[in-house]
PDB file of N, CA and C in Angstrom:
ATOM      1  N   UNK A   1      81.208  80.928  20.646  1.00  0.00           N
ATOM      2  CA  UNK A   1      80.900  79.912  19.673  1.00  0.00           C
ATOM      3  C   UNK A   1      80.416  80.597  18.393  1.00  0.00           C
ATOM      4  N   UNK A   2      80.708  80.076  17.162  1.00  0.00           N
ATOM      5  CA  UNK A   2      80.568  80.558  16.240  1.00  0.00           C
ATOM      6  C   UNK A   2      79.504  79.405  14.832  1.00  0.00           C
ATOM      7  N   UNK A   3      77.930  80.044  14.569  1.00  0.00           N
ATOM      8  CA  UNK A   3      77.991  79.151  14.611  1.00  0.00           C
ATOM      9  C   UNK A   3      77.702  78.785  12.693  1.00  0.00           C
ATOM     10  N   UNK A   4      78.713  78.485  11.909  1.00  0.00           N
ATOM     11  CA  UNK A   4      78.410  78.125  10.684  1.00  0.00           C
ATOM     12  C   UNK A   4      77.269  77.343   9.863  1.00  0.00           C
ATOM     13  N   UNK A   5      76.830  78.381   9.259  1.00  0.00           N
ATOM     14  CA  UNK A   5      75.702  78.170   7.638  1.00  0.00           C
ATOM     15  C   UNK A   5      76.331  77.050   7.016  1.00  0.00           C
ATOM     16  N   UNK A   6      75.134  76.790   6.066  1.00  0.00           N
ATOM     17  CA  UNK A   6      76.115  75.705   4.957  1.00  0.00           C
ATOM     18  C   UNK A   6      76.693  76.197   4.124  1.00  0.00           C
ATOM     19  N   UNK A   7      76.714  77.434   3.778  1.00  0.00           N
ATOM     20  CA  UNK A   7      76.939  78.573   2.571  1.00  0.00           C
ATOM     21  C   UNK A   7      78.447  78.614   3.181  1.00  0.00           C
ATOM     22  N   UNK A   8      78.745  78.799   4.069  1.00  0.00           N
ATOM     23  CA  UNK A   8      79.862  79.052   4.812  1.00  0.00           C
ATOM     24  C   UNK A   8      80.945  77.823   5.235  1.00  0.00           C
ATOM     25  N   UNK A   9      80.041  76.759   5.116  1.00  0.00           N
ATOM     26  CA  UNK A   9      80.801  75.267   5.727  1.00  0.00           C
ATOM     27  C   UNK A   9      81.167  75.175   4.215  1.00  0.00           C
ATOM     28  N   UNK A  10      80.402  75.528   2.882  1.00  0.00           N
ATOM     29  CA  UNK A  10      80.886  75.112   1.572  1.00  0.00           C
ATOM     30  C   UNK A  10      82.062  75.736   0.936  1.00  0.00           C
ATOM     31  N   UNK A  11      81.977  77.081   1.911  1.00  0.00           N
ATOM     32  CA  UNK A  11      83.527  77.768   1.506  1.00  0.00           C
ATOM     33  C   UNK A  11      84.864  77.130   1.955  1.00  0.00           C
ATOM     34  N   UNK A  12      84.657  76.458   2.650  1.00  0.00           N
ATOM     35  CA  UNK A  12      85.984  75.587   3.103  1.00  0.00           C
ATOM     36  C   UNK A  12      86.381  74.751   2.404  1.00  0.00           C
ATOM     37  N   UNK A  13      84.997  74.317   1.733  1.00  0.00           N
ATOM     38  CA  UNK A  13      86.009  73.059   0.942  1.00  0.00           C
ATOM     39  C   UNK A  13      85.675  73.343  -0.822  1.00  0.00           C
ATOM     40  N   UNK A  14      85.278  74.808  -1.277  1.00  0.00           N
ATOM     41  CA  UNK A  14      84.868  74.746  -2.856  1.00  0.00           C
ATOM     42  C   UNK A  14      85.837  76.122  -2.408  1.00  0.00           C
ATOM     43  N   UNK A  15      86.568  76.325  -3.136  1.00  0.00           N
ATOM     44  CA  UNK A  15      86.977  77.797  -3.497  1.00  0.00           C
ATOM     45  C   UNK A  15      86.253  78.930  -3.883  1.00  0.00           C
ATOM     46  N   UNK A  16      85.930  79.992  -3.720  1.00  0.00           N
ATOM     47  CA  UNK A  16      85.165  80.759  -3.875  1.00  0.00           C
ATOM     48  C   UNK A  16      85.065  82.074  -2.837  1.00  0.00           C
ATOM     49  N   UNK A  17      84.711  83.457  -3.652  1.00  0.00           N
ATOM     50  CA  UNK A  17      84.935  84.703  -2.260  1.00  0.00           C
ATOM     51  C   UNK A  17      84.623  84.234  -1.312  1.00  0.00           C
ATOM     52  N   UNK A  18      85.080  84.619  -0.010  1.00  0.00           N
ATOM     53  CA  UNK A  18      85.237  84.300   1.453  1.00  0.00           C
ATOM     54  C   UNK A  18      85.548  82.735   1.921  1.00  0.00           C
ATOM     55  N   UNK A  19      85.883  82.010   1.204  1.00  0.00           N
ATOM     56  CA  UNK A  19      87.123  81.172   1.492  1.00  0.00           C
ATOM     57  C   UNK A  19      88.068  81.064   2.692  1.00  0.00           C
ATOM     58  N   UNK A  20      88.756  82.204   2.536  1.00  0.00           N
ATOM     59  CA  UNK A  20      90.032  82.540   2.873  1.00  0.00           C
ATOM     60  C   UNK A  20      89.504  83.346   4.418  1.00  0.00           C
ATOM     61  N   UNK A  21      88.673  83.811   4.511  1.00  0.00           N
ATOM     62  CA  UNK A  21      88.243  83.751   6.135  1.00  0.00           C
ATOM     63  C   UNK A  21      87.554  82.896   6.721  1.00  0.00           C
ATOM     64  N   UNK A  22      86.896  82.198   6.122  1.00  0.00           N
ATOM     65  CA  UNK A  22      86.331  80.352   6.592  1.00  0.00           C
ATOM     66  C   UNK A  22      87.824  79.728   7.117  1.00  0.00           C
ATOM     67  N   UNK A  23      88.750  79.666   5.928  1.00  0.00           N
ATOM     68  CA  UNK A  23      90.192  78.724   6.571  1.00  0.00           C
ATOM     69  C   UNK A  23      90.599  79.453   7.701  1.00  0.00           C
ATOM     70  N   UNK A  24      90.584  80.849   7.921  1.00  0.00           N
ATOM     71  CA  UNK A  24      91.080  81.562   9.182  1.00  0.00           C
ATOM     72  C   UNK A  24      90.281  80.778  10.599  1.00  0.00           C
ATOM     73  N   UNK A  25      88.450  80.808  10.614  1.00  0.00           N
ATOM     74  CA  UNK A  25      87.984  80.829  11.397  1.00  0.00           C
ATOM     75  C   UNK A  25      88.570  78.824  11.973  1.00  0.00           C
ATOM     76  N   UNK A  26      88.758  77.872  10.871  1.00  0.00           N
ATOM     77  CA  UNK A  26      89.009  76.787  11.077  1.00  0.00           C
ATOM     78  C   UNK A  26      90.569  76.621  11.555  1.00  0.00           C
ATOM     79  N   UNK A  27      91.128  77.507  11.295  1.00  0.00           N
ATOM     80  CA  UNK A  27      92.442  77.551  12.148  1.00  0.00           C
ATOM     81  C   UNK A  27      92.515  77.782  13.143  1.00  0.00           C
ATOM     82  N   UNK A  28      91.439  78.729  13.661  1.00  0.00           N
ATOM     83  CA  UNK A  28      91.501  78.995  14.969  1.00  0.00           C
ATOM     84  C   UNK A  28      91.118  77.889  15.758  1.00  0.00           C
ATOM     85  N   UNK A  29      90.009  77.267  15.038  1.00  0.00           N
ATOM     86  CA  UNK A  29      89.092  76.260  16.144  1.00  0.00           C
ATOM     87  C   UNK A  29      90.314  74.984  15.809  1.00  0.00           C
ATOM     88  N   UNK A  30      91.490  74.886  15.322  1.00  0.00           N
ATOM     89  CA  UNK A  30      92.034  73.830  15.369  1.00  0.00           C
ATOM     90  C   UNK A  30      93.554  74.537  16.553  1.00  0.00           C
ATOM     91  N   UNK A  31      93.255  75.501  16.670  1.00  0.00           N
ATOM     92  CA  UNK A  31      94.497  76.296  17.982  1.00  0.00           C
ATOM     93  C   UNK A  31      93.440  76.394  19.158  1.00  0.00           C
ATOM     94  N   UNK A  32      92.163  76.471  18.910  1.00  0.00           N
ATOM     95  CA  UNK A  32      91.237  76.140  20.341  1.00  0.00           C
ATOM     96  C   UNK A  32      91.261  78.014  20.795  1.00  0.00           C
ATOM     97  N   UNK A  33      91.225  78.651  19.644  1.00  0.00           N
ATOM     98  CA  UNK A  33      91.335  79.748  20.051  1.00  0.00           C
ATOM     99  C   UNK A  33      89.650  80.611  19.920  1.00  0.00           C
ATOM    100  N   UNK A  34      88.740  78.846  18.439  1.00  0.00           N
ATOM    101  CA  UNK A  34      87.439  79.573  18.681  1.00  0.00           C
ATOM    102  C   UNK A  34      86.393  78.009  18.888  1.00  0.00           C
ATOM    103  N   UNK A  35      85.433  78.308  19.081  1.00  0.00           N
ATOM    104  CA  UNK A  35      84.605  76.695  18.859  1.00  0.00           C
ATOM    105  C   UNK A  35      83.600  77.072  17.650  1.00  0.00           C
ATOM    106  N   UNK A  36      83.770  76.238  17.186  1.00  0.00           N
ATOM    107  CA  UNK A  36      82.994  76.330  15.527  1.00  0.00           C
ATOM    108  C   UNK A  36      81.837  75.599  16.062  1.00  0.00           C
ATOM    109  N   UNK A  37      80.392  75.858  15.448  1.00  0.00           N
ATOM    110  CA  UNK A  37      79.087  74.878  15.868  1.00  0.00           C
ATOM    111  C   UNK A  37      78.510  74.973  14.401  1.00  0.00           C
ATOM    112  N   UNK A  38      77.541  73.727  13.878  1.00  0.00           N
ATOM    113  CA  UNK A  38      76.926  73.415  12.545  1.00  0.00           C
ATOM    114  C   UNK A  38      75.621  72.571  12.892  1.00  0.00           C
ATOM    115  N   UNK A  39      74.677  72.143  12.414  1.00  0.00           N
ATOM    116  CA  UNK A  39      74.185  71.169  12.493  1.00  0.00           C
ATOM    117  C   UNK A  39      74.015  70.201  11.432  1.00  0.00           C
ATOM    118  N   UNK A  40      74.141  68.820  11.734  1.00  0.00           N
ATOM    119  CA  UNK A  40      74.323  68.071  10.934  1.00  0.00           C
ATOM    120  C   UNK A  40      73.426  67.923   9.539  1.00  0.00           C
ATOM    121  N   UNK A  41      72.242  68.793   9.706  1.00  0.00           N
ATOM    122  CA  UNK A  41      71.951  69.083   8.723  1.00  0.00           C
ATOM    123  C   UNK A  41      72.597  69.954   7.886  1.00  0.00           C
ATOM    124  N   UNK A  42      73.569  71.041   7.925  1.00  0.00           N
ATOM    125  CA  UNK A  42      74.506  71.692   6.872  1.00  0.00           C
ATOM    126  C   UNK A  42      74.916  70.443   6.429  1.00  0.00           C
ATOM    127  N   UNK A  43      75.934  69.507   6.953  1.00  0.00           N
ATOM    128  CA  UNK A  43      76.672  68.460   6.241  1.00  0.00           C
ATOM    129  C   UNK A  43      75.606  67.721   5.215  1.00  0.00           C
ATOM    130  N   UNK A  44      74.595  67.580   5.307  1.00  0.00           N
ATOM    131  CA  UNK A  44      73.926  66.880   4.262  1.00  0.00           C
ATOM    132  C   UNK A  44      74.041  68.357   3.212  1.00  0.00           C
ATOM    133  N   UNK A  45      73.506  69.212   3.591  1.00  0.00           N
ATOM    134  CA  UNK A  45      73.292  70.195   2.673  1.00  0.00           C
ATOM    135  C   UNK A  45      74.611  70.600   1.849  1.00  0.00           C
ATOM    136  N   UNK A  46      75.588  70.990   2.503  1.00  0.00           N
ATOM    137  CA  UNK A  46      76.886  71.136   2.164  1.00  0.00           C
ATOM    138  C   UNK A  46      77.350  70.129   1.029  1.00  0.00           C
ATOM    139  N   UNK A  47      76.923  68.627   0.839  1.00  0.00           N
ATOM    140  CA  UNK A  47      77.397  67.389   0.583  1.00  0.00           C
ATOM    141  C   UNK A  47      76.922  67.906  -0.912  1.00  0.00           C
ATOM    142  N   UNK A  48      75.652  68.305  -0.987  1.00  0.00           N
ATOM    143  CA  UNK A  48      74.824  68.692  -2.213  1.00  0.00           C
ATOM    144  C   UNK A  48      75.315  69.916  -2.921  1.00  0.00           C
ATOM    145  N   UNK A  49      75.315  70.674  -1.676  1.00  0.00           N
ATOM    146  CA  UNK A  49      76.046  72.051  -2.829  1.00  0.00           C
ATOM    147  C   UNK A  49      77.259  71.909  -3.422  1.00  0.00           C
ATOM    148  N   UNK A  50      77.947  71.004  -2.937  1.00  0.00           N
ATOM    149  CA  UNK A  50      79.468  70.679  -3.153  1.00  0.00           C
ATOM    150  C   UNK A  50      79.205  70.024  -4.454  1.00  0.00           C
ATOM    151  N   UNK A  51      78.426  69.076  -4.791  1.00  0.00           N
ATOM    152  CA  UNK A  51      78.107  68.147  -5.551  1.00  0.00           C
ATOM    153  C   UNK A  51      77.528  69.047  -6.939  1.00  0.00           C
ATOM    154  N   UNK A  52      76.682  70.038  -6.780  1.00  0.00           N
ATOM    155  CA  UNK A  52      76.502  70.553  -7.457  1.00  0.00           C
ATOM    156  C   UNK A  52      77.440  71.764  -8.247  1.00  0.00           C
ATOM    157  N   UNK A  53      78.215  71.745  -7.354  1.00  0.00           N
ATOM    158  CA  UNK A  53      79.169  73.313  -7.796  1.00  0.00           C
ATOM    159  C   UNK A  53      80.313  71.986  -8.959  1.00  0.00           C
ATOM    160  N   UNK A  54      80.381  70.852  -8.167  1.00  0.00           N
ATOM    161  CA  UNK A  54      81.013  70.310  -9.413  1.00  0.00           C
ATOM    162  C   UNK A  54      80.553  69.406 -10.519  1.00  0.00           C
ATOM    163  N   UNK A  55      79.915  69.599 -10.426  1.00  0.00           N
ATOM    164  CA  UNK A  55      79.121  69.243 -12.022  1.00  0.00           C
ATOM    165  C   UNK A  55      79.141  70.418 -12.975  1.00  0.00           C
ATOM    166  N   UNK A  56      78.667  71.801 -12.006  1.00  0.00           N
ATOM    167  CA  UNK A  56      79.278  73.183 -12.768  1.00  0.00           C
ATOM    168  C   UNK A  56      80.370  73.650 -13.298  1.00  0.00           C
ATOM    169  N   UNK A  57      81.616  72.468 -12.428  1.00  0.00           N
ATOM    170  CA  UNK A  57      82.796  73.030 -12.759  1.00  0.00           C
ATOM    171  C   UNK A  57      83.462  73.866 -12.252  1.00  0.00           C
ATOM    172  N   UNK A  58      83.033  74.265 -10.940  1.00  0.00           N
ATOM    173  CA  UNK A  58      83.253  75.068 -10.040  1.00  0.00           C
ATOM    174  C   UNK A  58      84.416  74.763  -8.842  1.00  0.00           C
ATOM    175  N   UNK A  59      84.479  72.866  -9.090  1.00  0.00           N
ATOM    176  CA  UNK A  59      85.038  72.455  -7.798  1.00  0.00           C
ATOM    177  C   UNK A  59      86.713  71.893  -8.329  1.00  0.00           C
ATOM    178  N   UNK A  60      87.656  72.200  -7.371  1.00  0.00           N
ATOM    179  CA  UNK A  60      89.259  71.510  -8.080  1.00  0.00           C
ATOM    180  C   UNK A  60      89.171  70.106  -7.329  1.00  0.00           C
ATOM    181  N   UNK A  61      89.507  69.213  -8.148  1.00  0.00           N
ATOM    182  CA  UNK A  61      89.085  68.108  -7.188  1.00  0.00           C
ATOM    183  C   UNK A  61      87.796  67.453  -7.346  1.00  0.00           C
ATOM    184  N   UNK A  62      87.822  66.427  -7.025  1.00  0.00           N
ATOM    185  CA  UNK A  62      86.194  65.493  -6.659  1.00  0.00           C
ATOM    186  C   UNK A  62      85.425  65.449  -5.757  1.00  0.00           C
ATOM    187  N   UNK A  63      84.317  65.460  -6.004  1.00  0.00           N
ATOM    188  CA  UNK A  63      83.279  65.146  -5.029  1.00  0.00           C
ATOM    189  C   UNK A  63      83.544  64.572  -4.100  1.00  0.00           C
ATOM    190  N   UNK A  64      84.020  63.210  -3.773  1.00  0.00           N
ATOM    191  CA  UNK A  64      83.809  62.385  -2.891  1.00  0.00           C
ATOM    192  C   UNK A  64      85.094  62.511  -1.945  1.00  0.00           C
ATOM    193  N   UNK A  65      86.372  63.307  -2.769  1.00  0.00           N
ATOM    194  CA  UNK A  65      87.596  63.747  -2.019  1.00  0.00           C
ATOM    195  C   UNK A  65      87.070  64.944  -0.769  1.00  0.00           C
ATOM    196  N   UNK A  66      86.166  66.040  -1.645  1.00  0.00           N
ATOM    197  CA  UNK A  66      85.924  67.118  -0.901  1.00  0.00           C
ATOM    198  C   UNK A  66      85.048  66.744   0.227  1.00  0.00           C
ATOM    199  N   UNK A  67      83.890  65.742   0.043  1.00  0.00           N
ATOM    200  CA  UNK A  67      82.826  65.527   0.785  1.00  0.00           C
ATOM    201  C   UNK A  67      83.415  64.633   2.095  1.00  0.00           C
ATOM    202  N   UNK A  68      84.760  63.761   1.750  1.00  0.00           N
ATOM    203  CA  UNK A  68      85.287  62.729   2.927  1.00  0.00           C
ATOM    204  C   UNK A  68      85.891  63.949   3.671  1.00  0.00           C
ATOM    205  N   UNK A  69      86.605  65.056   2.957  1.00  0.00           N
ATOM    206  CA  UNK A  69      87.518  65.749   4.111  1.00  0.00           C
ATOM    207  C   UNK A  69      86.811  66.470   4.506  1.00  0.00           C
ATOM    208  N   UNK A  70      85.316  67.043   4.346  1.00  0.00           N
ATOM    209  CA  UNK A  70      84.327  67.685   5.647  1.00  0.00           C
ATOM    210  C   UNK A  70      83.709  66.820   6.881  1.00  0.00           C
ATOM    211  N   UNK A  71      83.927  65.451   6.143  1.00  0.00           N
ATOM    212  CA  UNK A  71      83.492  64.519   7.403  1.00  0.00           C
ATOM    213  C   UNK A  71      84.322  64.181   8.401  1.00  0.00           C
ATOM    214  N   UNK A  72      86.214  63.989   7.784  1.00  0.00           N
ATOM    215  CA  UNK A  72      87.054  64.070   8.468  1.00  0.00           C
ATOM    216  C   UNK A  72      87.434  65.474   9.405  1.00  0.00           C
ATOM    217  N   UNK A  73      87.367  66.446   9.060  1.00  0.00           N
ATOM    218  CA  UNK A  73      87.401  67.220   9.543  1.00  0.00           C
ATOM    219  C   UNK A  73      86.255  67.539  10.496  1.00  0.00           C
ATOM    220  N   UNK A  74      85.393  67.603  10.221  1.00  0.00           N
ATOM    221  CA  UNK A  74      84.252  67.407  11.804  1.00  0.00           C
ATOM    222  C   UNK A  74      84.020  66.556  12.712  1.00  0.00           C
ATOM    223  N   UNK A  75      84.735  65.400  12.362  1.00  0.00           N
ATOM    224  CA  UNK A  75      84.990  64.018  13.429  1.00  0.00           C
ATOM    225  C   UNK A  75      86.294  64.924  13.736  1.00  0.00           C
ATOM    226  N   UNK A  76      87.358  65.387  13.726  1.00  0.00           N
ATOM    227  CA  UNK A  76      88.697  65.851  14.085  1.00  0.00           C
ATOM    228  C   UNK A  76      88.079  66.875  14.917  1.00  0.00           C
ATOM    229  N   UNK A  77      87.228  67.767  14.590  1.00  0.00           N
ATOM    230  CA  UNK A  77      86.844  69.144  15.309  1.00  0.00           C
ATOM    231  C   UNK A  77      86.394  68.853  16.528  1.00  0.00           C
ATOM    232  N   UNK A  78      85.680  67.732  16.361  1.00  0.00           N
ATOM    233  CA  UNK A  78      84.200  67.327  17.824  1.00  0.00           C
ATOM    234  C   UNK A  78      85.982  66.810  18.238  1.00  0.00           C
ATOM    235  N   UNK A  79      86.081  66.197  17.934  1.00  0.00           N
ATOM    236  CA  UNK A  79      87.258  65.028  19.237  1.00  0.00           C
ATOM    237  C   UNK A  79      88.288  66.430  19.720  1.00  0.00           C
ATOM    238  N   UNK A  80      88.219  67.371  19.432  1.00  0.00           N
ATOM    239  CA  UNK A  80      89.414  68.003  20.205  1.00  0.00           C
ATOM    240  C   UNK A  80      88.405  68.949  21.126  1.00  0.00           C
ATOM    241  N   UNK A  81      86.944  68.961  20.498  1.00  0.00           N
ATOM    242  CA  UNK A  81      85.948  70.110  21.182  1.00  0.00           C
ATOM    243  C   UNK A  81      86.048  71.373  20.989  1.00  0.00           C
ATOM    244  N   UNK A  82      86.646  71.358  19.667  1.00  0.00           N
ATOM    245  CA  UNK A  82      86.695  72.492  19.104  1.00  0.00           C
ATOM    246  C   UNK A  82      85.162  72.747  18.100  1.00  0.00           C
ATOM    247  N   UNK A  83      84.092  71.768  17.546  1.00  0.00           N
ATOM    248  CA  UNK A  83      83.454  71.972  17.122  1.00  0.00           C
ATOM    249  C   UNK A  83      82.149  71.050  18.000  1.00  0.00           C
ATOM    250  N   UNK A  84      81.196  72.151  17.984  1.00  0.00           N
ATOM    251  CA  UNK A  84      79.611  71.442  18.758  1.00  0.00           C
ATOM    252  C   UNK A  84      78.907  71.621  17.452  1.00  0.00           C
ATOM    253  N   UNK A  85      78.695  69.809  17.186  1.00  0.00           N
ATOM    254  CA  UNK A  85      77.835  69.205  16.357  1.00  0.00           C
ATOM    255  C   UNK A  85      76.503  68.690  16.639  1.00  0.00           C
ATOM    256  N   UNK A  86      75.131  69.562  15.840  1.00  0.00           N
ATOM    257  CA  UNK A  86      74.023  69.893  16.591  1.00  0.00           C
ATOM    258  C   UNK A  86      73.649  68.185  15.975  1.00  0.00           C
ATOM    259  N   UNK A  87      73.391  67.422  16.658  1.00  0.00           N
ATOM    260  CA  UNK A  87      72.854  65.663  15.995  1.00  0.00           C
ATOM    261  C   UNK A  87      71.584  66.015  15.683  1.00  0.00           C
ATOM    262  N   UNK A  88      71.671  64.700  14.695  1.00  0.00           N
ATOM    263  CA  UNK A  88      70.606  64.196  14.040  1.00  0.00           C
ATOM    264  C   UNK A  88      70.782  62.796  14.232  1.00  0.00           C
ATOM    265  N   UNK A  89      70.349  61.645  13.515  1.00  0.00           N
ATOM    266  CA  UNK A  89      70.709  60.209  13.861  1.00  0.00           C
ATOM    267  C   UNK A  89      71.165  60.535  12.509  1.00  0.00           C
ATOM    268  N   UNK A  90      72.422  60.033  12.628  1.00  0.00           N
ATOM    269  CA  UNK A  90      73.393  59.943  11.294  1.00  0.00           C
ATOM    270  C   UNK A  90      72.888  58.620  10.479  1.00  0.00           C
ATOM    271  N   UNK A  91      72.617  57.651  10.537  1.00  0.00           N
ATOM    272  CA  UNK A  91      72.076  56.836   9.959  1.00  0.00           C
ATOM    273  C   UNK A  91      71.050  57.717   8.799  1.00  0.00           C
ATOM    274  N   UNK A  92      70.500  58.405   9.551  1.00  0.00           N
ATOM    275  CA  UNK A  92      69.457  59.544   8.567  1.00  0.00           C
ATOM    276  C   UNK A  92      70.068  60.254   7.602  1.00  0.00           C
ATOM    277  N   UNK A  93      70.757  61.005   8.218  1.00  0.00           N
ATOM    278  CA  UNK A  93      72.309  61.435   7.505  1.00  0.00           C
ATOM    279  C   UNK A  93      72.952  61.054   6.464  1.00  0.00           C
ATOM    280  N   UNK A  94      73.395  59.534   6.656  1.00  0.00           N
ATOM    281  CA  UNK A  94      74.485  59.064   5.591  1.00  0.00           C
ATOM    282  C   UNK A  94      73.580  58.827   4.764  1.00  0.00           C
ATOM    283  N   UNK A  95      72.279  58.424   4.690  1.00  0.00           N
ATOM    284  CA  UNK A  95      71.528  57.833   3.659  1.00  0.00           C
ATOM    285  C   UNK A  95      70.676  58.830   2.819  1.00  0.00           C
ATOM    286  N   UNK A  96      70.562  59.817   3.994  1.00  0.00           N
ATOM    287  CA  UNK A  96      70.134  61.388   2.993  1.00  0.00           C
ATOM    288  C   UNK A  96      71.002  61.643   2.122  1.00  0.00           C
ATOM    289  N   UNK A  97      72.431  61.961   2.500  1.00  0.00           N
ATOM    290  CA  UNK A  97      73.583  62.398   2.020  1.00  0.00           C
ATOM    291  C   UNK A  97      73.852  61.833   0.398  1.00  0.00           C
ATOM    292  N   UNK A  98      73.459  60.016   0.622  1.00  0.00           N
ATOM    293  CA  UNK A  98      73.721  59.118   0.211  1.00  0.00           C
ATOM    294  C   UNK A  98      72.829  59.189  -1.426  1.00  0.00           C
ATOM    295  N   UNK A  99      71.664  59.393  -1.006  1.00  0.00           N
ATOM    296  CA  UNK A  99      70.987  59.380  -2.324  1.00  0.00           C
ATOM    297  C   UNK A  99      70.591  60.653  -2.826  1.00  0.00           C
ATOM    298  N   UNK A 100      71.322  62.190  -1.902  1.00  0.00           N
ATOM    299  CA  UNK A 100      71.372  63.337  -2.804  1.00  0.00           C
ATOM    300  C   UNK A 100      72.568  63.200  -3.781  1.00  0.00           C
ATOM    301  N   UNK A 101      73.458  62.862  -3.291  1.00  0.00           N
ATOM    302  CA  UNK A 101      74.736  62.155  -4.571  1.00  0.00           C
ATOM    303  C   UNK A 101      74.217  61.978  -5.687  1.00  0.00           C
ATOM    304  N   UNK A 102      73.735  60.562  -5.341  1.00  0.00           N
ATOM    305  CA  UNK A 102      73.390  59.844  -6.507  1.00  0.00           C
ATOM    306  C   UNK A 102      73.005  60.257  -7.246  1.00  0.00           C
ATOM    307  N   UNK A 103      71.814  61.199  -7.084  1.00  0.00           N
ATOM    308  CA  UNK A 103      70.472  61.768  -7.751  1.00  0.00           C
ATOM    309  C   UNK A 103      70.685  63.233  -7.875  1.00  0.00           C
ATOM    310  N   UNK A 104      72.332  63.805  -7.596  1.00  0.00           N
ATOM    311  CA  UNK A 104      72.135  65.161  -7.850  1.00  0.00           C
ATOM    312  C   UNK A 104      71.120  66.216  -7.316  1.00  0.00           C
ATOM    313  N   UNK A 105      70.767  65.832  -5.919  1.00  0.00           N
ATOM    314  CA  UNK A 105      69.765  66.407  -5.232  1.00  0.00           C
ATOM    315  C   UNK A 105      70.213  68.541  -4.999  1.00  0.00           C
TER     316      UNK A 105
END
């Protein structure tokens, strides 16, 4: 098991050095060749750095494009069991998530 930072969950979806071995390690866990693990606290955190790298100008694409396909993609990961997602009560989650957006947290 391998188990991803948020620094590292943000390379997947912002371009930036080491990128391109983040998409390797997510290929694998989508061939079941590795199991990726996070805790749902990166995804809040991730949601923010993402948010922030594009306001910098850093990000191709939008916020809310990049931020749906890390959520899609970790609902896709858990359902094949390719990724162990450490919980929190997501309710906590979406509404953390929710007003670091807003507020540029």
């Amino acid at each position: 098991m391998i188990y991803l930072d948020t620094s590292v969950l943000v390379k997947r979806y912002v371009e930036e050095a080491g990128s391109g071995e983040v998409d390797e390690l997510f290929e694998a866990a989508y061939r079941g060749a590795e199991v990726l693990s996070f805790s749902v606290y990166n995804i809040g955190e991730a949601a923010s750095a993402i948010d922030k790298k594009a306001r910098r100008g850093e990000l191709k694409g939008d916020v809310k494009t990049a931020v749906s396909l890390m959520l899609k993609e970790t609902a896709a990961l858990s359902r094949l069991g390719a990724l162990v997602l450490i919980p929190i009560g997501l309710r906590v989650m979406r509404t953390s998530m929710r007003i670091a957006l807003a507020h540029h947290l």
